[in-house]
Protein backbone atom coordinates (compact mmCIF):
# COMPACT_ATOMS: atom_id res chain seq x y z
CA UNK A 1 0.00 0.00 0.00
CA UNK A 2 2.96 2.14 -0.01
CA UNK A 3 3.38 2.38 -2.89
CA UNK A 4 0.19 2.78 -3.88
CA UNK A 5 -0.09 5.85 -1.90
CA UNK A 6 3.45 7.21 -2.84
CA UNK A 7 2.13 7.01 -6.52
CA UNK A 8 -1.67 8.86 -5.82
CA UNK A 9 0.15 11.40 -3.80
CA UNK A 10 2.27 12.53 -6.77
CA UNK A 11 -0.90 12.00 -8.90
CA UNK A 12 -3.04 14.44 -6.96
CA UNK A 13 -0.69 17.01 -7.05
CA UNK A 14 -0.14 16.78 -10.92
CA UNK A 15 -3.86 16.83 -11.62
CA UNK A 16 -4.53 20.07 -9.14
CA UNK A 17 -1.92 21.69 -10.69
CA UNK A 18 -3.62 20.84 -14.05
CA UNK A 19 -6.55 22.68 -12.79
CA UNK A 20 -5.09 25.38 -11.16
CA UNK A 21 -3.79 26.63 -14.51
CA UNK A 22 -6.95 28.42 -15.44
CA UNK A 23 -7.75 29.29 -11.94
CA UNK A 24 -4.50 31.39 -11.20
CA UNK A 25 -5.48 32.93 -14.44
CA UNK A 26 -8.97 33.96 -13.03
CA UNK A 27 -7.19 35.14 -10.04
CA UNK A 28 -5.09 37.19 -11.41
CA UNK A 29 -7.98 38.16 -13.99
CA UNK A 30 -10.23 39.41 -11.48
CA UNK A 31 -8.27 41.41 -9.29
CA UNK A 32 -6.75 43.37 -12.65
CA UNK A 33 -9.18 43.12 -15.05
CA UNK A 34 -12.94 42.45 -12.85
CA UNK A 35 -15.71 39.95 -13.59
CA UNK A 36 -15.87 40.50 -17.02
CA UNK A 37 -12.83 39.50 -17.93
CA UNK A 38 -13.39 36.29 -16.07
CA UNK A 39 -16.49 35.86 -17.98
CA UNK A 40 -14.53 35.74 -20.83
CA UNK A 41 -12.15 33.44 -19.57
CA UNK A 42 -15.06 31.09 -18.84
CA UNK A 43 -16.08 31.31 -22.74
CA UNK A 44 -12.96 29.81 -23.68
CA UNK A 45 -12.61 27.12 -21.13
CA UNK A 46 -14.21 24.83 -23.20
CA UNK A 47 -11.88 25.19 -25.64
CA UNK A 48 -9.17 24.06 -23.50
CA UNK A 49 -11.42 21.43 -22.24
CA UNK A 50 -12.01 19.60 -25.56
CA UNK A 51 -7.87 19.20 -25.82
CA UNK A 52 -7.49 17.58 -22.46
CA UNK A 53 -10.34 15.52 -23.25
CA UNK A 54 -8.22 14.18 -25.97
CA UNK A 55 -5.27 14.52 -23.85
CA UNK A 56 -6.92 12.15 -21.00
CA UNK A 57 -8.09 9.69 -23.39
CA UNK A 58 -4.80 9.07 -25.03
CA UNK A 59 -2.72 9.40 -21.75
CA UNK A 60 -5.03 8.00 -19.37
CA UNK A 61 -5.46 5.02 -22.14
CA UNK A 62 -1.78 5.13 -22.97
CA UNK A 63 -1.23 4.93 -18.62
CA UNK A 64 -3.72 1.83 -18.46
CA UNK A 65 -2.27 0.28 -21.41
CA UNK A 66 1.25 0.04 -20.42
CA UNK A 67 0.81 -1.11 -17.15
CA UNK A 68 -1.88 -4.30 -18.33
CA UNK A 69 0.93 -5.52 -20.62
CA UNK A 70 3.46 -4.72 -18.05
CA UNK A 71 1.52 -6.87 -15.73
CA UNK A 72 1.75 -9.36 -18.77
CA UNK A 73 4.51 -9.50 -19.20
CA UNK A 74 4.67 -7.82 -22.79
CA UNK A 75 6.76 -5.17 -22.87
CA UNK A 76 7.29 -5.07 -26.66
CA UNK A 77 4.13 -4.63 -27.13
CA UNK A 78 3.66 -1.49 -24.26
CA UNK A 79 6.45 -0.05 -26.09
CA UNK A 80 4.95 -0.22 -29.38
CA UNK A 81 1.86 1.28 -27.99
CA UNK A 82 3.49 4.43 -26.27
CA UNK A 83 5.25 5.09 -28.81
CA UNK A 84 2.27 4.97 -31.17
CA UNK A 85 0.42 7.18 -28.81
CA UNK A 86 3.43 9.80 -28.44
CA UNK A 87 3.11 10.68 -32.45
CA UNK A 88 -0.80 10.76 -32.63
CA UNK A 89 -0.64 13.20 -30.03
CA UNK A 90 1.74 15.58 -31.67
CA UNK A 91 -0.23 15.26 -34.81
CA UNK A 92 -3.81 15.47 -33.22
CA UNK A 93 -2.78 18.54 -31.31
CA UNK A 94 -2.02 20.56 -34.50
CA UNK A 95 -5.09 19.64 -36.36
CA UNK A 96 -7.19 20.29 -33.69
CA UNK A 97 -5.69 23.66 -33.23
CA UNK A 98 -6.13 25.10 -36.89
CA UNK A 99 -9.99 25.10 -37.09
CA UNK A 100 -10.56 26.01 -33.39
CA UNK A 101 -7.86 29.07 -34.33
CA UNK A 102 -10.47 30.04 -38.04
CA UNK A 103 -13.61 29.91 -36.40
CA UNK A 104 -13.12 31.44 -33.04
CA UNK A 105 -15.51 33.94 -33.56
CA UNK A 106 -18.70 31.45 -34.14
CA UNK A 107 -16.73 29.24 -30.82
CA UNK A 108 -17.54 32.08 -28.38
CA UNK A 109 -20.94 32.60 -29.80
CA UNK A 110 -21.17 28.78 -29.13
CA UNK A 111 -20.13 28.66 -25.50
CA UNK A 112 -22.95 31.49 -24.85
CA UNK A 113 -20.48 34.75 -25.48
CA UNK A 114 -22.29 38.25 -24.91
CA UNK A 115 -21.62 41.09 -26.94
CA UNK A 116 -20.22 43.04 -23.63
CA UNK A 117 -17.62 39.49 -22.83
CA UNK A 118 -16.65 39.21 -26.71
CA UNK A 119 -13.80 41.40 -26.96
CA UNK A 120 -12.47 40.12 -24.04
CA UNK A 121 -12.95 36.02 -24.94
CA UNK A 122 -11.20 36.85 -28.23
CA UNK A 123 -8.26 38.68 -27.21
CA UNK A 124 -8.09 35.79 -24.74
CA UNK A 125 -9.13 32.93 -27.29
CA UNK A 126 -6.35 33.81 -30.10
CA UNK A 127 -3.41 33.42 -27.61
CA UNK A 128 -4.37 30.22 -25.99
CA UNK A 129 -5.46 28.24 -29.20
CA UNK A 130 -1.89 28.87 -29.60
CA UNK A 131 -0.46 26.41 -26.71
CA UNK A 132 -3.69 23.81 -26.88
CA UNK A 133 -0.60 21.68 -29.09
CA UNK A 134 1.89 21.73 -26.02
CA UNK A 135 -1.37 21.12 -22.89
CA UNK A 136 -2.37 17.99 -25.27
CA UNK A 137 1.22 16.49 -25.63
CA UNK A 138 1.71 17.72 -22.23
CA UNK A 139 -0.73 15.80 -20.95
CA UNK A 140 -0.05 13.29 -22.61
CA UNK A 141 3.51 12.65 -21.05
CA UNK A 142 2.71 12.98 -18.02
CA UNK A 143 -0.27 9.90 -17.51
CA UNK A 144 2.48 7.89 -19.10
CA UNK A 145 5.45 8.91 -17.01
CA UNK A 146 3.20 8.20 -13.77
CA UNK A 147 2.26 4.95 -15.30
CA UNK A 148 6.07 4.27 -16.16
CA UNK A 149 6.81 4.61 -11.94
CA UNK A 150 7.85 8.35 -12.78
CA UNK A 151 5.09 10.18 -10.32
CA UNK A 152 7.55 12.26 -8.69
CA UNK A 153 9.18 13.44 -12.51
CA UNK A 154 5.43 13.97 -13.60
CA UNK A 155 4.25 15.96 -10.79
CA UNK A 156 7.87 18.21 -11.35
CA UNK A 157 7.01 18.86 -14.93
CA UNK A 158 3.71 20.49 -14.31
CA UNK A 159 5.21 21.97 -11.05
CA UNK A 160 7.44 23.60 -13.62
CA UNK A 161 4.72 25.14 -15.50
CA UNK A 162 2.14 25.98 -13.31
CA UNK A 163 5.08 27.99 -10.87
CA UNK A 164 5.83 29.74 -14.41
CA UNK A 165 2.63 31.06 -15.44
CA UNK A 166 1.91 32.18 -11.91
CA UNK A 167 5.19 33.88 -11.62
CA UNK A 168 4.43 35.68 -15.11
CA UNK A 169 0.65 35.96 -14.66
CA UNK A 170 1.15 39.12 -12.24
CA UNK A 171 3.88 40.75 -14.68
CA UNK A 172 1.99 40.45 -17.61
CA UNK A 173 -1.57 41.84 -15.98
CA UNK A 174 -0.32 44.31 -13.40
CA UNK A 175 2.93 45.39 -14.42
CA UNK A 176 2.95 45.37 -18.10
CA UNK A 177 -0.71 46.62 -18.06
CA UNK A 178 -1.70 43.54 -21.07
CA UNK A 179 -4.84 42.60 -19.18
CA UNK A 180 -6.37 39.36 -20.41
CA UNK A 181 -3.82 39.01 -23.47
CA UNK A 182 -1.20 38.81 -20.38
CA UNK A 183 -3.05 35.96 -18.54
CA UNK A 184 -3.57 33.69 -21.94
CA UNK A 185 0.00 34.21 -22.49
CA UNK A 186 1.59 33.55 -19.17
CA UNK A 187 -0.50 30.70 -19.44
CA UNK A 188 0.93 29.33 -22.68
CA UNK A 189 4.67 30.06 -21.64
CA UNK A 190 3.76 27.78 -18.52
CA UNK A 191 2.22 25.12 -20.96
CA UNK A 192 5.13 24.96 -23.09
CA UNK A 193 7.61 23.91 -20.30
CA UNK A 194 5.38 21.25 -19.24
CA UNK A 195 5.64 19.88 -22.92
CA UNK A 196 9.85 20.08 -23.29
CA UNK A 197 9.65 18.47 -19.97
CA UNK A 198 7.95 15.29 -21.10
CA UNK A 199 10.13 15.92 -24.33
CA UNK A 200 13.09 14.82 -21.98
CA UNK A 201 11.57 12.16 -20.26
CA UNK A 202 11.66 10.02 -23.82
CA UNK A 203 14.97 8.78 -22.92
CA UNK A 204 14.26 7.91 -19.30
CA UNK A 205 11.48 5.35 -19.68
CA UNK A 206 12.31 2.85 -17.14
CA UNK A 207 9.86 -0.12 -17.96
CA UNK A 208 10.01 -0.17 -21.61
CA UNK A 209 12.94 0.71 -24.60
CA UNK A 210 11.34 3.00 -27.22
CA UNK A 211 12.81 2.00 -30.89
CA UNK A 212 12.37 4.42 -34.01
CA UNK A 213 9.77 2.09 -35.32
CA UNK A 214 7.67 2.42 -31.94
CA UNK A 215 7.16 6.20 -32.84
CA UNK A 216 4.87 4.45 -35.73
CA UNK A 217 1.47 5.20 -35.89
CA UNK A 218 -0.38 2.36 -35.41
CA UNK A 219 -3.98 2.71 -35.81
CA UNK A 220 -4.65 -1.16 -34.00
CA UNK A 221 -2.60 -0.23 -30.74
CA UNK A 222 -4.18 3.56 -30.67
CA UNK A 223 -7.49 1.98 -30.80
CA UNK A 224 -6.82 -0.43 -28.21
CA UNK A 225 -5.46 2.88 -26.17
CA UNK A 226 -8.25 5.05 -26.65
CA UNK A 227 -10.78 2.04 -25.98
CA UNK A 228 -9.04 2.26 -22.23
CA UNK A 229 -9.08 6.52 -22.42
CA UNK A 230 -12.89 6.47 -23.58
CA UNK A 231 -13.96 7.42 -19.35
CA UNK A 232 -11.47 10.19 -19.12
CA UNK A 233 -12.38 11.87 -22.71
CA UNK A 234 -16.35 11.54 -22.35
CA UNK A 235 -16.39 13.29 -18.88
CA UNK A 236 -14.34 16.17 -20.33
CA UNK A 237 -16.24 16.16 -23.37
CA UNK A 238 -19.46 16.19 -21.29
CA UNK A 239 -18.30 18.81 -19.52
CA UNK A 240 -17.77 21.20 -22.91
CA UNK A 241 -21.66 19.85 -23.94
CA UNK A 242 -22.83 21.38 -20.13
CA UNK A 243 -21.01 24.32 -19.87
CA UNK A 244 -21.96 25.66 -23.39
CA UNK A 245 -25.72 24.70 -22.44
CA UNK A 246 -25.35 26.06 -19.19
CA UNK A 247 -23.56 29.04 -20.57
CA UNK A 248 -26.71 29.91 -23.54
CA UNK A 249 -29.31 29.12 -20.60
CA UNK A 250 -27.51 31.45 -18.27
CA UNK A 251 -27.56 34.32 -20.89
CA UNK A 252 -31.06 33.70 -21.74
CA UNK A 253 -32.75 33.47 -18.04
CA UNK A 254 -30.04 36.17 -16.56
CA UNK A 255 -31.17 39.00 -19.09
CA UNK A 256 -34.55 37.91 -17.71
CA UNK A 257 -33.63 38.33 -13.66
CA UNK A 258 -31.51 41.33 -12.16
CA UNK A 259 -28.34 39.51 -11.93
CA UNK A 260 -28.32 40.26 -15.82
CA UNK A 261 -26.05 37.52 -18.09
CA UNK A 262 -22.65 38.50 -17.22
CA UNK A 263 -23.15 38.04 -13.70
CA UNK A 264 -24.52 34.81 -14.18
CA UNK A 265 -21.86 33.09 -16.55
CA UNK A 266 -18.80 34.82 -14.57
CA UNK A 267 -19.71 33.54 -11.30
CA UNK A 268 -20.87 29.91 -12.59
CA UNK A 269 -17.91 29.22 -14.23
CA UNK A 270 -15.69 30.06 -11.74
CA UNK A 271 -17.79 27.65 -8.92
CA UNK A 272 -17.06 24.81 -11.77
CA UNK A 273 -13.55 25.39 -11.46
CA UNK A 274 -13.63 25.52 -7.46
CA UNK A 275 -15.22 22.49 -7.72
CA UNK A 276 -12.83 21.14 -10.18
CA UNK A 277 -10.24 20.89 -7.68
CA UNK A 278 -12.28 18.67 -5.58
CA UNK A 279 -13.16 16.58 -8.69
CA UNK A 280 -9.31 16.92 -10.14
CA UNK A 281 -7.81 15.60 -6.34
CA UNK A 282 -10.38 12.51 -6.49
CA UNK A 283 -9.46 11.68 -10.52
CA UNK A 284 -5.88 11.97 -9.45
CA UNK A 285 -6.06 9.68 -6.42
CA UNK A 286 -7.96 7.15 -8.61
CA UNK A 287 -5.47 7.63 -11.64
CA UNK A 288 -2.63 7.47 -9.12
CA UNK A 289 -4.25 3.97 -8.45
CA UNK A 290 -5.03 2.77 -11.87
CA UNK A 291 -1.36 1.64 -12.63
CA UNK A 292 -1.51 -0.51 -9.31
CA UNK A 293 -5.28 -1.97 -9.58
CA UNK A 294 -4.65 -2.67 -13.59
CA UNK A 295 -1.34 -4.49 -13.00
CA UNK A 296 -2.91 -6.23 -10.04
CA UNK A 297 -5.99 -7.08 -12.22
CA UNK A 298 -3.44 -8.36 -15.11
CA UNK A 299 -1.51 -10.73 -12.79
CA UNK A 300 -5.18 -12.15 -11.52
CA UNK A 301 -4.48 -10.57 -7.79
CA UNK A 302 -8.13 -9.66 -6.97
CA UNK A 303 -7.93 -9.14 -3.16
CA UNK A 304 -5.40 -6.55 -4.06
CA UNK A 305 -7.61 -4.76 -6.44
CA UNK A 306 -10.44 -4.59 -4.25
CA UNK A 307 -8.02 -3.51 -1.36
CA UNK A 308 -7.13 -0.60 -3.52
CA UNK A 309 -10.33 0.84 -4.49
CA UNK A 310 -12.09 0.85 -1.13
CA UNK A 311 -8.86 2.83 0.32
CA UNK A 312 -9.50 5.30 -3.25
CA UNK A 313 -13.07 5.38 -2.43
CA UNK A 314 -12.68 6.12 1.35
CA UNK A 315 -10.20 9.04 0.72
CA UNK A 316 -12.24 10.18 -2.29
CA UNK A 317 -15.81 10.69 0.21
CA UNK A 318 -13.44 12.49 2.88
CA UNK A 319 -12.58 14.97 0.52
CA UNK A 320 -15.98 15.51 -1.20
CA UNK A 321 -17.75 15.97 2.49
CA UNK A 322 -14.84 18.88 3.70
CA UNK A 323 -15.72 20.49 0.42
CA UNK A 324 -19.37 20.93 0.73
CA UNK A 325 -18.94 21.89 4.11
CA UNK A 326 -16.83 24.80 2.56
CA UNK A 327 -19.76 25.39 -0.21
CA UNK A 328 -22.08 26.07 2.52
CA UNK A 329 -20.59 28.01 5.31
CA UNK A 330 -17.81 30.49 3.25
CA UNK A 331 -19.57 30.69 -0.47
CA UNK A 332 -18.95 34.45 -0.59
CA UNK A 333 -15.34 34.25 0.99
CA UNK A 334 -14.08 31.35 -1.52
CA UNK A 335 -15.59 33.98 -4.59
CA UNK A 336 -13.80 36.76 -2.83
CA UNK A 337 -10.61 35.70 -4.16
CA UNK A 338 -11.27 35.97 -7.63
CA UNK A 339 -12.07 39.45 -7.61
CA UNK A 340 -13.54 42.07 -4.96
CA UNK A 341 -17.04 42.71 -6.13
CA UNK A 342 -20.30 43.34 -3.97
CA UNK A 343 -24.00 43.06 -4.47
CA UNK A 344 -25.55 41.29 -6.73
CA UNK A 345 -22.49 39.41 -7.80
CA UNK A 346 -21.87 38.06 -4.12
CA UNK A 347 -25.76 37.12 -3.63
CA UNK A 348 -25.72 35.07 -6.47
CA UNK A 349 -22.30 33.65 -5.73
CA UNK A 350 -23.47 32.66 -2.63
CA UNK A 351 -26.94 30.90 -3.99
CA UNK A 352 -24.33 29.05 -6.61
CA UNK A 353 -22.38 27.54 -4.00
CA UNK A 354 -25.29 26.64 -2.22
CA UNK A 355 -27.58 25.01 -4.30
CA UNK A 356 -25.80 24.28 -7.77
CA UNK A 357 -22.73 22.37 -5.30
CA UNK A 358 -25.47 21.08 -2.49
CA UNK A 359 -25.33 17.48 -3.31
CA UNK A 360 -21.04 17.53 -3.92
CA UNK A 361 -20.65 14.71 -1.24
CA UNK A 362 -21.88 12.12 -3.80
CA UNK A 363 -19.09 12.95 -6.14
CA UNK A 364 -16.40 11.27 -4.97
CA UNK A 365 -17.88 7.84 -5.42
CA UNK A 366 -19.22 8.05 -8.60
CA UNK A 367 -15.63 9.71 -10.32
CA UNK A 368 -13.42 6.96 -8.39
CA UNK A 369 -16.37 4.54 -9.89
CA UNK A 370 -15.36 5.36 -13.49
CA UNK A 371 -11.66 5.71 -12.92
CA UNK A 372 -12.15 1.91 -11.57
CA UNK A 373 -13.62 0.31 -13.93
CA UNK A 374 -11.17 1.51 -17.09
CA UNK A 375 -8.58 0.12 -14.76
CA UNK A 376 -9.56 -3.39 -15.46
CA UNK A 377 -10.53 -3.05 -18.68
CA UNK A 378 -14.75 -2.31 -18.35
CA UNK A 379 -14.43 0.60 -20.96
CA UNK A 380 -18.35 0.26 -21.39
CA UNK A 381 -19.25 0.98 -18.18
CA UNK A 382 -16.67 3.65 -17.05
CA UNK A 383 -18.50 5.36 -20.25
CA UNK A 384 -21.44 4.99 -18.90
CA UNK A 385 -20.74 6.25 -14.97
CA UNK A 386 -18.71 8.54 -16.47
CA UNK A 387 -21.24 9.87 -19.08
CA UNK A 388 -24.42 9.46 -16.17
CA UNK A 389 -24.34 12.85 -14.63
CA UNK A 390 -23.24 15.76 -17.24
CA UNK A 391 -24.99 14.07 -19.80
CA UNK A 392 -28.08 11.78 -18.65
CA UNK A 393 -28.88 13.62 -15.94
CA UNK A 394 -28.00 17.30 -15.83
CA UNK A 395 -28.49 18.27 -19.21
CA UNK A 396 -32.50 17.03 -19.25
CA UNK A 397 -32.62 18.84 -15.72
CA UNK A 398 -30.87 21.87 -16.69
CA UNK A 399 -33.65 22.56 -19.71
CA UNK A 400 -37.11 21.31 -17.71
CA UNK A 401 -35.71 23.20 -14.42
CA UNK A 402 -34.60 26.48 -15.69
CA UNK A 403 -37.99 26.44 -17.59
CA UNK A 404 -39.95 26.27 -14.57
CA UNK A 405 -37.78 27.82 -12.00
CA UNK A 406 -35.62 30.70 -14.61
CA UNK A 407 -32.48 31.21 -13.01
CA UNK A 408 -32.86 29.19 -10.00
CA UNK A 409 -33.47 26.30 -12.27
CA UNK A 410 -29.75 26.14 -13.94
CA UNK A 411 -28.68 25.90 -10.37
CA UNK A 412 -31.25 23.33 -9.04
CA UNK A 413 -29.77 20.74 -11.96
CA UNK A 414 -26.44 20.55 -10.20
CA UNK A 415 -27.76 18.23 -7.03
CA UNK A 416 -30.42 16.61 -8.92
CA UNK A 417 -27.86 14.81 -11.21
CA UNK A 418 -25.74 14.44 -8.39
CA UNK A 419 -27.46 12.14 -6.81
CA UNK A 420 -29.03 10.16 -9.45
CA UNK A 421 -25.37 9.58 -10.97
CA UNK A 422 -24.60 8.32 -7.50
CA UNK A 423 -27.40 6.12 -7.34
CA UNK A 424 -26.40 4.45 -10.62
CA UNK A 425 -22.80 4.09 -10.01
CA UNK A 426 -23.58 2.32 -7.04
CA UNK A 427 -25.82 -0.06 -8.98
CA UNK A 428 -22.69 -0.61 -11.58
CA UNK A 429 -19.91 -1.50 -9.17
CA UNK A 430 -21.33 -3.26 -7.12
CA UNK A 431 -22.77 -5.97 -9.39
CA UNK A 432 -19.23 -5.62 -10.72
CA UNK A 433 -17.71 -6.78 -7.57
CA UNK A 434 -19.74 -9.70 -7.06
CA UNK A 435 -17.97 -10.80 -10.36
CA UNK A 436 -14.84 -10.27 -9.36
CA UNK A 437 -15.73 -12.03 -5.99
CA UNK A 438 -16.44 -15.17 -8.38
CA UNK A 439 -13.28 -14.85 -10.17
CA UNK A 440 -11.29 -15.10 -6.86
């Protein structure tokens, strides 16, 4: 279990410093720039969100797939694989880039963009399109270095990054006066050291030998890759489906209350990304455990697996329960530090954290749920848990509730999905661990 724990530690801090890219940015956005600049900011998330969702699914997929034929014993194979996966990320990253870059303009209009936010999303927009390449290869790296037994090297590498573009982040807004366009591009800088980090790591693989040929492309072992990656891409992809519904219902039912729209999609996004780092600590102590439960699962050692995901699961609840506790007894405090504002803003900050976040202590169990079950192979139904609450559940809840409630509606979706994701991610695993009770 030491090992196991060594391994999650480094993986929690790698993920929350994954998340904590954008948020430094809002930070530093709010105090320089006010809420409208991180309403922008919260146009273009998605953006960045469809790349990691890539990102995840490739390195997540590339993580799981290396250590099943490491427990194997097929490390020809693994090799082949990463090294398969390594190219198809460089080459995904700049197609991916080049339309997103063209059709900005109808993008922010997509993710629910007022005309007050939109010079502010594209001034923003243009720069980071510009390092989406580096976060997906990025990424990338660093699932497989953890996966490799490299945690501590993949936690440094976005360390590295993260301590750059919040180094740069206050130069670039405050002292250099470049407001958002500073932000985007502190942010990018960051991003790109993360990249020729994992760039260096290609000749420290300790589990596998990468051969010219391995750098390949081939379509068979990518498949079987992102077929193991499927959880990790449809719950960020989900999350780019909500937030631009949640974004165009915002606009529409805020121009209707007196919180107006920008109010509305400023504050919302940046309770998502509080939340995130809840969400992005639980995915990293699962991930942190998926190279342990998959090998464990590979060599047919099925006490150990279940071992390791009640410990994940136990950990995972802790976690979720302080943070609701700090949803509901400091909302306006947390909000605070992304900008001092008063009124209207704070009162609905404070009915965000309240009601959209009031069923967060089911969370835990159903992301560790997901995580699990891609770690021995159940791609099927880690898409499904994974796919349960942003997309089966919240989105029909967000468009019957805001229609009945307005405003108060968008927010009432958050707990209602909460729970019935729970409910169903119960249901899943634990019909899944009577079959692995027969299998012992």
């Amino acid at each position: 279990m030491e090992i196991t724990w060594q391994i999650c530690h480094s993986c929690v801090i790698s993920l929350l410093v994954n998340s904590l890219y954008n948020m430094v940015d809002q930070i530093f956005i709010g105090q320089g720039v006010g809420y409208l600049g991180n309403g922008a900011t919260n146009i273009i998330y998605p953006l960045t969100v469809i790349v990691l969702s890539i990102a995840l699914m490739l390195g997540d997929g590339g993580a799981s797939f290396l250590s099943l034929r490491l427990g194997e014993g097929k490390k020809e194979e693994g090799a082949k694989g990463i090294g398969s996966v390594i190219t198809f990320s460089v080459v995904v990253g700049i197609i991916i880039a080049v339309p997103m870059a063209v059709f900005l303009e109808d993008l922010v209009y997509l993710f629910g963009c007022t005309e007050t936010l939109y010079p502010y999303a594209m001034d923003y927009g243009r720069i980071i399109i510009i390092g989406l390449p580096f976060v997906l290869v990025g990424t990338v790296f660093t699932a497989i270095e953890r996966a490799d037994g490299s945690p501590q090297y993949s936690m440094v590498s976005l360390l590295v990054g993260a301590v750059t573009n919040t180094i740069l982040d206050p130069i670039f807004i405050f002292v250099f006066q470049w407001g958002v366009k500073g932000a985007a591009l502190a942010t990018i800088i960051g991003q790109i050291f993360t990249f020729l980090m994992g760039l260096n790591y290609i000749r420290r693989f300790r589990s596998i030998h990468l051969k010219k040929s391995d750098y390949k492309i081939h379509f068979l072992s990518c498949k079987k890759v992102m077929g193991l990656g499927i959880s990790g891409f449809i719950t960020q992809m989900s999350i780019v489906i909500v937030m631009a519904v949640i974004n165009n219902l915002l606009t529409k039912y805020g121009a209707l209350s007196e919180y107006g729209s920008e109010i509305p999609i400023a504050v919302v996004g940046i309770v998502i990304k509080v939340n995130q780092l809840v969400i992005a600590a639980t995915v990293g102590i699962a991930s942190g455990a998926q190279p342990i439960i998959g090998f464990n699962y590979g060599a047919g050692n099925i006490k150990r697996v279940k071992q390791t995901f009640r410990c994940v699961v136990i950990v995972a609840e802790i976690l979720a329960v302080i943070a609701f506790a700090k949803y509901q007894l400091v909302p306006v405090q947390i909000i605070s530090i992304f900008g001092k504002e008063s009124g209207l803003y704070n009162q609905f900050a404070e009915l965000c954290f309240r009601i959209f976040l009031l069923a967060t202590i089911f969370n835990g169990f159903q992301t560790v749920a997901a995580l699990f079950m891609q770690s021995i192979g159940r791609a099927v139904k880690s898409a499904v848990i994974s796919l349960s609450r942003q997309i089966i559940f919240l989105l029909p809840a967000e468009f019957i509730l805001s229609s009945i409630l307005g405003i108060l509606g968008v927010l009432w979706a958050g707990p209602v999905a909460d729970i019935l994701a729970f409910i169903l991610a119960v249901a899943i695993v634990g019909r899944e661990l009577k079959i692995l009770e027969k299998e012992v």
